[in-house]
Protein backbone atom coordinates (compact mmCIF):
# COMPACT_ATOMS: atom_id res chain seq x y z
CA UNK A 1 0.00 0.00 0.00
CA UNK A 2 1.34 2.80 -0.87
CA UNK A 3 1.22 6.23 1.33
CA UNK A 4 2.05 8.77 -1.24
CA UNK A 5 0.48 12.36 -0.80
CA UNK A 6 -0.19 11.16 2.93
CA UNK A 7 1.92 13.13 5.76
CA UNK A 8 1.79 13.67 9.50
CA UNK A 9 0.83 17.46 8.65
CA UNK A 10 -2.15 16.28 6.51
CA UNK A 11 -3.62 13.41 8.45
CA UNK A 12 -3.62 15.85 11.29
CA UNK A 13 -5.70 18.34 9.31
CA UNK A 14 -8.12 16.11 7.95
CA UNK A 15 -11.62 17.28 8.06
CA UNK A 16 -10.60 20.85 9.46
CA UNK A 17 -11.40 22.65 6.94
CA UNK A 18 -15.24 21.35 6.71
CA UNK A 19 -15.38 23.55 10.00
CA UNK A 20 -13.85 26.22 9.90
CA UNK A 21 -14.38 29.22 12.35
CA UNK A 22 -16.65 26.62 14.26
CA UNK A 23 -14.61 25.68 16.73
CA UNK A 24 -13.98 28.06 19.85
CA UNK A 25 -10.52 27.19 19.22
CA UNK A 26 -10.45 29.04 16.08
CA UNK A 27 -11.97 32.35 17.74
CA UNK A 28 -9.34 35.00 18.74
CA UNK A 29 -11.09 36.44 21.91
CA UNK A 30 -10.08 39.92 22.76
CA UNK A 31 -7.73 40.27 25.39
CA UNK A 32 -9.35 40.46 29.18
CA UNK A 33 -10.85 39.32 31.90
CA UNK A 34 -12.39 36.25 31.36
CA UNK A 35 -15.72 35.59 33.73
CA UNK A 36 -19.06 33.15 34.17
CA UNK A 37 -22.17 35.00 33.00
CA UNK A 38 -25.43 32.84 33.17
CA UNK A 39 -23.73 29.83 33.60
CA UNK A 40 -21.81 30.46 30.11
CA UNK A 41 -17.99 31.91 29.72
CA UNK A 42 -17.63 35.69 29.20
CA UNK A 43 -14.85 37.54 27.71
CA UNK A 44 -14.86 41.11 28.82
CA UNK A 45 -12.68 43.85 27.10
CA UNK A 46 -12.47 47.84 26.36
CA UNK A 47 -12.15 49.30 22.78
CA UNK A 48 -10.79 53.20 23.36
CA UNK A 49 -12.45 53.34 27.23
CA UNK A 50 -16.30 51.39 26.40
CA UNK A 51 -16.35 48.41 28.10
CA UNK A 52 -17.85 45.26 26.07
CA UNK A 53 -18.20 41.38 26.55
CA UNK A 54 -18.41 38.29 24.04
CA UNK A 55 -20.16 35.89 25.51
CA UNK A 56 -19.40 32.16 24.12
CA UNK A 57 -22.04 29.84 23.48
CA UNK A 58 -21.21 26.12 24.55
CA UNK A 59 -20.46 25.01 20.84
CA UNK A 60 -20.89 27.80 18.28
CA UNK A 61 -22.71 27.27 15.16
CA UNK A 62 -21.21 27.24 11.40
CA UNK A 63 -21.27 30.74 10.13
CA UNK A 64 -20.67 32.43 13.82
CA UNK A 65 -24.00 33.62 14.08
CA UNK A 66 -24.63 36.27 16.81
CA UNK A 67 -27.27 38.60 18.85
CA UNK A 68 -26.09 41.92 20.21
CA UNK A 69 -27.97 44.11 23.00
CA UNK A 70 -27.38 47.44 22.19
CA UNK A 71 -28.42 48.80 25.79
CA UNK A 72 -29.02 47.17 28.84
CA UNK A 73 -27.25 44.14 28.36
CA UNK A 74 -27.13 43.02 32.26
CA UNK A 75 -31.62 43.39 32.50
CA UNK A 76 -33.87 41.46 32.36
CA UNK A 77 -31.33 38.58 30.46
CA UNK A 78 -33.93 35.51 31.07
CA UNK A 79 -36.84 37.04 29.65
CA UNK A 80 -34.56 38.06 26.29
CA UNK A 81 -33.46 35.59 23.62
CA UNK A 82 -29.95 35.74 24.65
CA UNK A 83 -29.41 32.53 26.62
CA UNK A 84 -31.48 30.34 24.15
CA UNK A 85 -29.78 31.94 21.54
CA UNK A 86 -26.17 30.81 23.37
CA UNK A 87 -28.10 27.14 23.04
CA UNK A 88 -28.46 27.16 19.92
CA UNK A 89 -24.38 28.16 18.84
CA UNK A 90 -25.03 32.10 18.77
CA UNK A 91 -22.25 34.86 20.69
CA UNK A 92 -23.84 37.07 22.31
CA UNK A 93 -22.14 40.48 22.36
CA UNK A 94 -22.29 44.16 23.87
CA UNK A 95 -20.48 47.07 23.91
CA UNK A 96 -21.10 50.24 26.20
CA UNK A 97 -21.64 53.72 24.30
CA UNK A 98 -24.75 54.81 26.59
CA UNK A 99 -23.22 58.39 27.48
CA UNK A 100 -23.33 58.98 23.23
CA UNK A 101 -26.79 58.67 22.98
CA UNK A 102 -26.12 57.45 19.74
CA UNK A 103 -24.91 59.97 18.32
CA UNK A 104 -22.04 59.75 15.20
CA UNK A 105 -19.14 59.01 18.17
CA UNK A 106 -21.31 56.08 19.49
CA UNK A 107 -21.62 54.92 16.14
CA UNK A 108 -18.33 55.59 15.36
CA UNK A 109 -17.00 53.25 18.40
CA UNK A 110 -19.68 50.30 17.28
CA UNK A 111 -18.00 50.10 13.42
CA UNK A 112 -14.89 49.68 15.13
CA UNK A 113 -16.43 46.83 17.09
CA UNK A 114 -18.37 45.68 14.14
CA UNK A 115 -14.85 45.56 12.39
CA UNK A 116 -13.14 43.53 15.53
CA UNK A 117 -15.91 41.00 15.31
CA UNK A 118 -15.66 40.79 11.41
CA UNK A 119 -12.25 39.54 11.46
CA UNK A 120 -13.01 37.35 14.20
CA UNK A 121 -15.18 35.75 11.56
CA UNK A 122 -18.32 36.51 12.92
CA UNK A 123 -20.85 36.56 10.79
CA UNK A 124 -22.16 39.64 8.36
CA UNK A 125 -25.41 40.38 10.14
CA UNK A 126 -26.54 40.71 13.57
CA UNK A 127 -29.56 39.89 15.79
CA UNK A 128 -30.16 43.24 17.15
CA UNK A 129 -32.10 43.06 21.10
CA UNK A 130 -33.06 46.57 21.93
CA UNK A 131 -35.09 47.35 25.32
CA UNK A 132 -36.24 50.95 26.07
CA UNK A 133 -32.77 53.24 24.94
CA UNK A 134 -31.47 50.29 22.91
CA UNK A 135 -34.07 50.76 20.55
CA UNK A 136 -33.16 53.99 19.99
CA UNK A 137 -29.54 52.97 19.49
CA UNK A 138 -30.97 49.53 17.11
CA UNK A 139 -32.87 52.05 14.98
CA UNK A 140 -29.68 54.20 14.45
CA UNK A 141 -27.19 51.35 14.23
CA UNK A 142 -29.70 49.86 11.08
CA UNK A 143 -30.47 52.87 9.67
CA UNK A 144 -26.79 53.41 9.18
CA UNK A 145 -25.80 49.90 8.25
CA UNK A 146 -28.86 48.08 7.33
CA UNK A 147 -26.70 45.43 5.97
CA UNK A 148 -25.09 44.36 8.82
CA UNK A 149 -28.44 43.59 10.80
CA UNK A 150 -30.27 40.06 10.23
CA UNK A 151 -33.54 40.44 12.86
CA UNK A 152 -33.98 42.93 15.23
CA UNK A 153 -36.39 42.14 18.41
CA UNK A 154 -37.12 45.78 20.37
CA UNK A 155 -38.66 46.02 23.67
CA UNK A 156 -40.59 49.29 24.70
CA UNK A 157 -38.49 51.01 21.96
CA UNK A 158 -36.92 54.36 22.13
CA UNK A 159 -38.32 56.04 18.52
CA UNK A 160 -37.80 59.42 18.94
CA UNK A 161 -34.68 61.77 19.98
CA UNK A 162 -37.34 63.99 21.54
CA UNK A 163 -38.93 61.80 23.36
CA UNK A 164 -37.36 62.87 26.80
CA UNK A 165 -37.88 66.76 25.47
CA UNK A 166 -41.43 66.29 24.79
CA UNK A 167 -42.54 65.30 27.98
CA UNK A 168 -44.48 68.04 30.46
CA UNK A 169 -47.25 68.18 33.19
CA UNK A 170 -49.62 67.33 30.23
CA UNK A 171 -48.15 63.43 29.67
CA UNK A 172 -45.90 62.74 32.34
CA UNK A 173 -46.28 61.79 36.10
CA UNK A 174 -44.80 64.76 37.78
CA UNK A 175 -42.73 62.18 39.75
CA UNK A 176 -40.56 61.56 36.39
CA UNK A 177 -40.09 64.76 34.98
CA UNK A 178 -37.22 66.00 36.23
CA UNK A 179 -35.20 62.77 35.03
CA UNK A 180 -37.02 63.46 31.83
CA UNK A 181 -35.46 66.68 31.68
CA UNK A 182 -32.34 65.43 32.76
CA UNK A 183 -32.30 62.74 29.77
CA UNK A 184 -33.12 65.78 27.32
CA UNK A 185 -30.39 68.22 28.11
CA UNK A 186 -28.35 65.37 27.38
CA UNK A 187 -29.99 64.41 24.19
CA UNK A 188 -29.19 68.62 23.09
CA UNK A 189 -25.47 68.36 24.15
CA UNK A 190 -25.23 64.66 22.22
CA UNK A 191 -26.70 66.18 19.12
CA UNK A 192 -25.28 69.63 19.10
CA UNK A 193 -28.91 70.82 18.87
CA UNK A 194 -30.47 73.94 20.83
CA UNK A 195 -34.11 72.78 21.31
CA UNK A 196 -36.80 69.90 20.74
CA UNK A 197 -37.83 71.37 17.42
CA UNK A 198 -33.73 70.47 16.83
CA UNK A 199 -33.97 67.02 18.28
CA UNK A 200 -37.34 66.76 16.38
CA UNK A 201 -35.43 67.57 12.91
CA UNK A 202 -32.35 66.31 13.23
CA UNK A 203 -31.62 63.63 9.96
CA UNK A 204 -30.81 60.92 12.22
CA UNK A 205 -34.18 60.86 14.45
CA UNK A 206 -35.29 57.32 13.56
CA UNK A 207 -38.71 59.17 12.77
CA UNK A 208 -36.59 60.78 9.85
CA UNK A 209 -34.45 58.17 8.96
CA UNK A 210 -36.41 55.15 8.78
CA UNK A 211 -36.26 54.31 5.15
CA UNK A 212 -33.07 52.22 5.23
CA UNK A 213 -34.45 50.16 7.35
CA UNK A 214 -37.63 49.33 5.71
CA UNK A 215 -35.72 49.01 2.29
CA UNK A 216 -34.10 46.55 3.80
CA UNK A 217 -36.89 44.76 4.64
CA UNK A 218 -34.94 43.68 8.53
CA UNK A 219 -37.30 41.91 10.38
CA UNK A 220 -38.23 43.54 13.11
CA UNK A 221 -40.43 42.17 16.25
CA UNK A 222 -41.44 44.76 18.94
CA UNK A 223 -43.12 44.41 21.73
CA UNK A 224 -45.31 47.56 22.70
CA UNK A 225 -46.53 48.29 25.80
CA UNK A 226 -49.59 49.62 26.60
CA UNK A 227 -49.56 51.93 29.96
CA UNK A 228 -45.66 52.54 29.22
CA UNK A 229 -45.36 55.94 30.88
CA UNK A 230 -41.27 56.14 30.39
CA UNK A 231 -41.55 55.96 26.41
CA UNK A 232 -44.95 56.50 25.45
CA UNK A 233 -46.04 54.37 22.70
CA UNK A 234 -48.41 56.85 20.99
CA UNK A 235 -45.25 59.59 20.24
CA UNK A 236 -42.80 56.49 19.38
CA UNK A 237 -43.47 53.14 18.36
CA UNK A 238 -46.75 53.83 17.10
CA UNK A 239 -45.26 56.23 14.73
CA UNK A 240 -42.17 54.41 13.47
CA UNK A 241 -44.48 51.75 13.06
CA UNK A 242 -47.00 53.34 10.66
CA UNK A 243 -43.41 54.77 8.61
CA UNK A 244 -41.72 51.54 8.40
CA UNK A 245 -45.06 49.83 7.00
CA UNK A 246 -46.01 52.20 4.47
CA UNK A 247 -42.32 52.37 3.30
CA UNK A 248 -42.76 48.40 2.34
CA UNK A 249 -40.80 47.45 5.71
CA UNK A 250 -41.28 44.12 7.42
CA UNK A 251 -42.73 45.31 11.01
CA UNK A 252 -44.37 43.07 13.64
CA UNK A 253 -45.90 43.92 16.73
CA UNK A 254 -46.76 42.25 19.86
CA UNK A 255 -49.07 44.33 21.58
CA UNK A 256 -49.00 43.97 25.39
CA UNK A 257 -51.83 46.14 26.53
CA UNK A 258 -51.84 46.04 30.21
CA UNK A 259 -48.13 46.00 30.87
CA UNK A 260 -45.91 49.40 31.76
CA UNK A 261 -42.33 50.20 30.54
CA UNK A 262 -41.11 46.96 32.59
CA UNK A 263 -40.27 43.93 32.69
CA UNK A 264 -38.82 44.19 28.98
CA UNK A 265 -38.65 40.41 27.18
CA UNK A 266 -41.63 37.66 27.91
CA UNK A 267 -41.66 34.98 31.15
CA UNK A 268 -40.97 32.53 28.18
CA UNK A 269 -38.97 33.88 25.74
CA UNK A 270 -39.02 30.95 23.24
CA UNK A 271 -41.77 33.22 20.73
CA UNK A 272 -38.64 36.13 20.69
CA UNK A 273 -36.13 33.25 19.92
CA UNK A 274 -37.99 31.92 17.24
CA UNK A 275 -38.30 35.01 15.50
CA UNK A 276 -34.90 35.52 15.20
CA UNK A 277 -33.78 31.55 14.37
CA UNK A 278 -36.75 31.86 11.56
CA UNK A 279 -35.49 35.21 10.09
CA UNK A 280 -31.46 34.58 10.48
CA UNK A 281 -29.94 34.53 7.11
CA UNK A 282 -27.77 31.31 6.56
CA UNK A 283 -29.29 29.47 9.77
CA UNK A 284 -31.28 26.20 9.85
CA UNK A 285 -33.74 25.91 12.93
């Protein structure tokens, strides 16, 4: 018998290549501190000062699939798709650019981490999860690059970059107004805007900027709460819905009419999970 072409070198490699960039081995993990986070390993990191984590999931699936909370990353995990998502091979990722508001610096420091994941091999497009302020910051993040997002699932969305400035003794409970007007100062200084007509205007409101995403066609699940008195649905999700719908966009909405601003995600989150698994490009359920 003859062993010609055969080698230590290739009888070692045999079959690799069939699975490539699924094996954790394969994944260069950013440098840092490496922690347990719902019972699954947790590589934490900072890119220029924002702190961000890459959670592994037990045995990742071909393609590197992944979801990535834009805000709020440590609430409410249970009720999200996150862990199932880690079940079924997805990372699960975040990065922290809260004090941008999303402005073109927050979405500056997210293509950077975009990039870093990219030539980790991740793959193209993302699973968005945005509750309350991480809708806002989904909406910007796929208006921008509405190629990079596969599903999106928002929670009590964030619509509006006014919607902190537009609140008063007319909508509001007195009790939350002056954190209302606290948020809205910071929306001016963010946006380099002098007033709410400003934050109403500005080109990258979602309310103005919408088109991209319906284009695009990104699924997109929301769940819209009722007696929400933090982000009133009537002044945000209601609109954006109505937009993204008669642009031709592909819009969902779960309509929870007796539930406030919290809890964000569902007691059994296997309806949120399924929405993204059916709507991930590339992934078999």
């Amino acid at each position: 018998m003859s062993d010609k072409g055969m080698s230590k070198e290739s009888l070692a490699a045999a079959g690799n290549e069939r699975y490539a960039f699924t094996s954790k081995k394969q994944i260069a993990y950013p440098e840092g501190e490496t922690v347990i986070w719902h019972g699954y390993i947790r590589h934490n990191f900072e890119l220029e000062g924002h702190k961000g984590f890459i959670v592994e999931p037990p045995h990742p699936a071909q393609g590197l699939p992944w979801s990535w909370c834009l805000q709020w990353a440590e609430a409410f995990v249970p009720r999200t798709p996150a862990l199932q998502l880690l079940d079924r091979g997805f990372h699960h990722v975040h990065i922290d650019v809260f004090e941008t508001y999303m402005n073109d610096e927050g979405v500056r420091i997210l293509e950077k981490f975009y990039d870093m994941l990219q030539k980790m091999h991740f793959h193209k497009k993302a699973a968005l999860i945005g509750m309350s302020y991480g809708g806002l910051f989904s909406w910007r993040w796929a208006a921008e690059h509405p190629e990079t997002v596969g599903a999106m699932y928002l929670d009590a969305p964030v619509c509006s970059l006014s919607f902190a400035g537009d609140r008063d003794e007319t909508n509001t409970n007195p009790t939350l107004i002056p954190f209302m007007q606290t948020e809205y100062k910071k929306h001016l200084a963010a946006y380099g805007v002098a007033d709410v007509e400003g934050l109403r205007k500005h080109p990258k409101n979602p309310l103005n900027n919408y088109l991209p995403i319906a284009k695009a066609k990104i699924p997109t699940l929301v769940i819209r709460s009722g007696q929400d008195q933090s982000v009133l649905p009537e002044t945000n999700i209601d609109i954006m819905e109505k937009l993204i719908k008669d642009a031709g966009g592909d819009i969902e909405i779960l309509n929870r009419n007796l539930y406030g601003h919290h809890p964000h995600g569902m007691d059994d989150p296997t309806p949120l999970t399924g929405f993204i698994l059916r709507n991930y490009p590339d992934f078999e359920i």
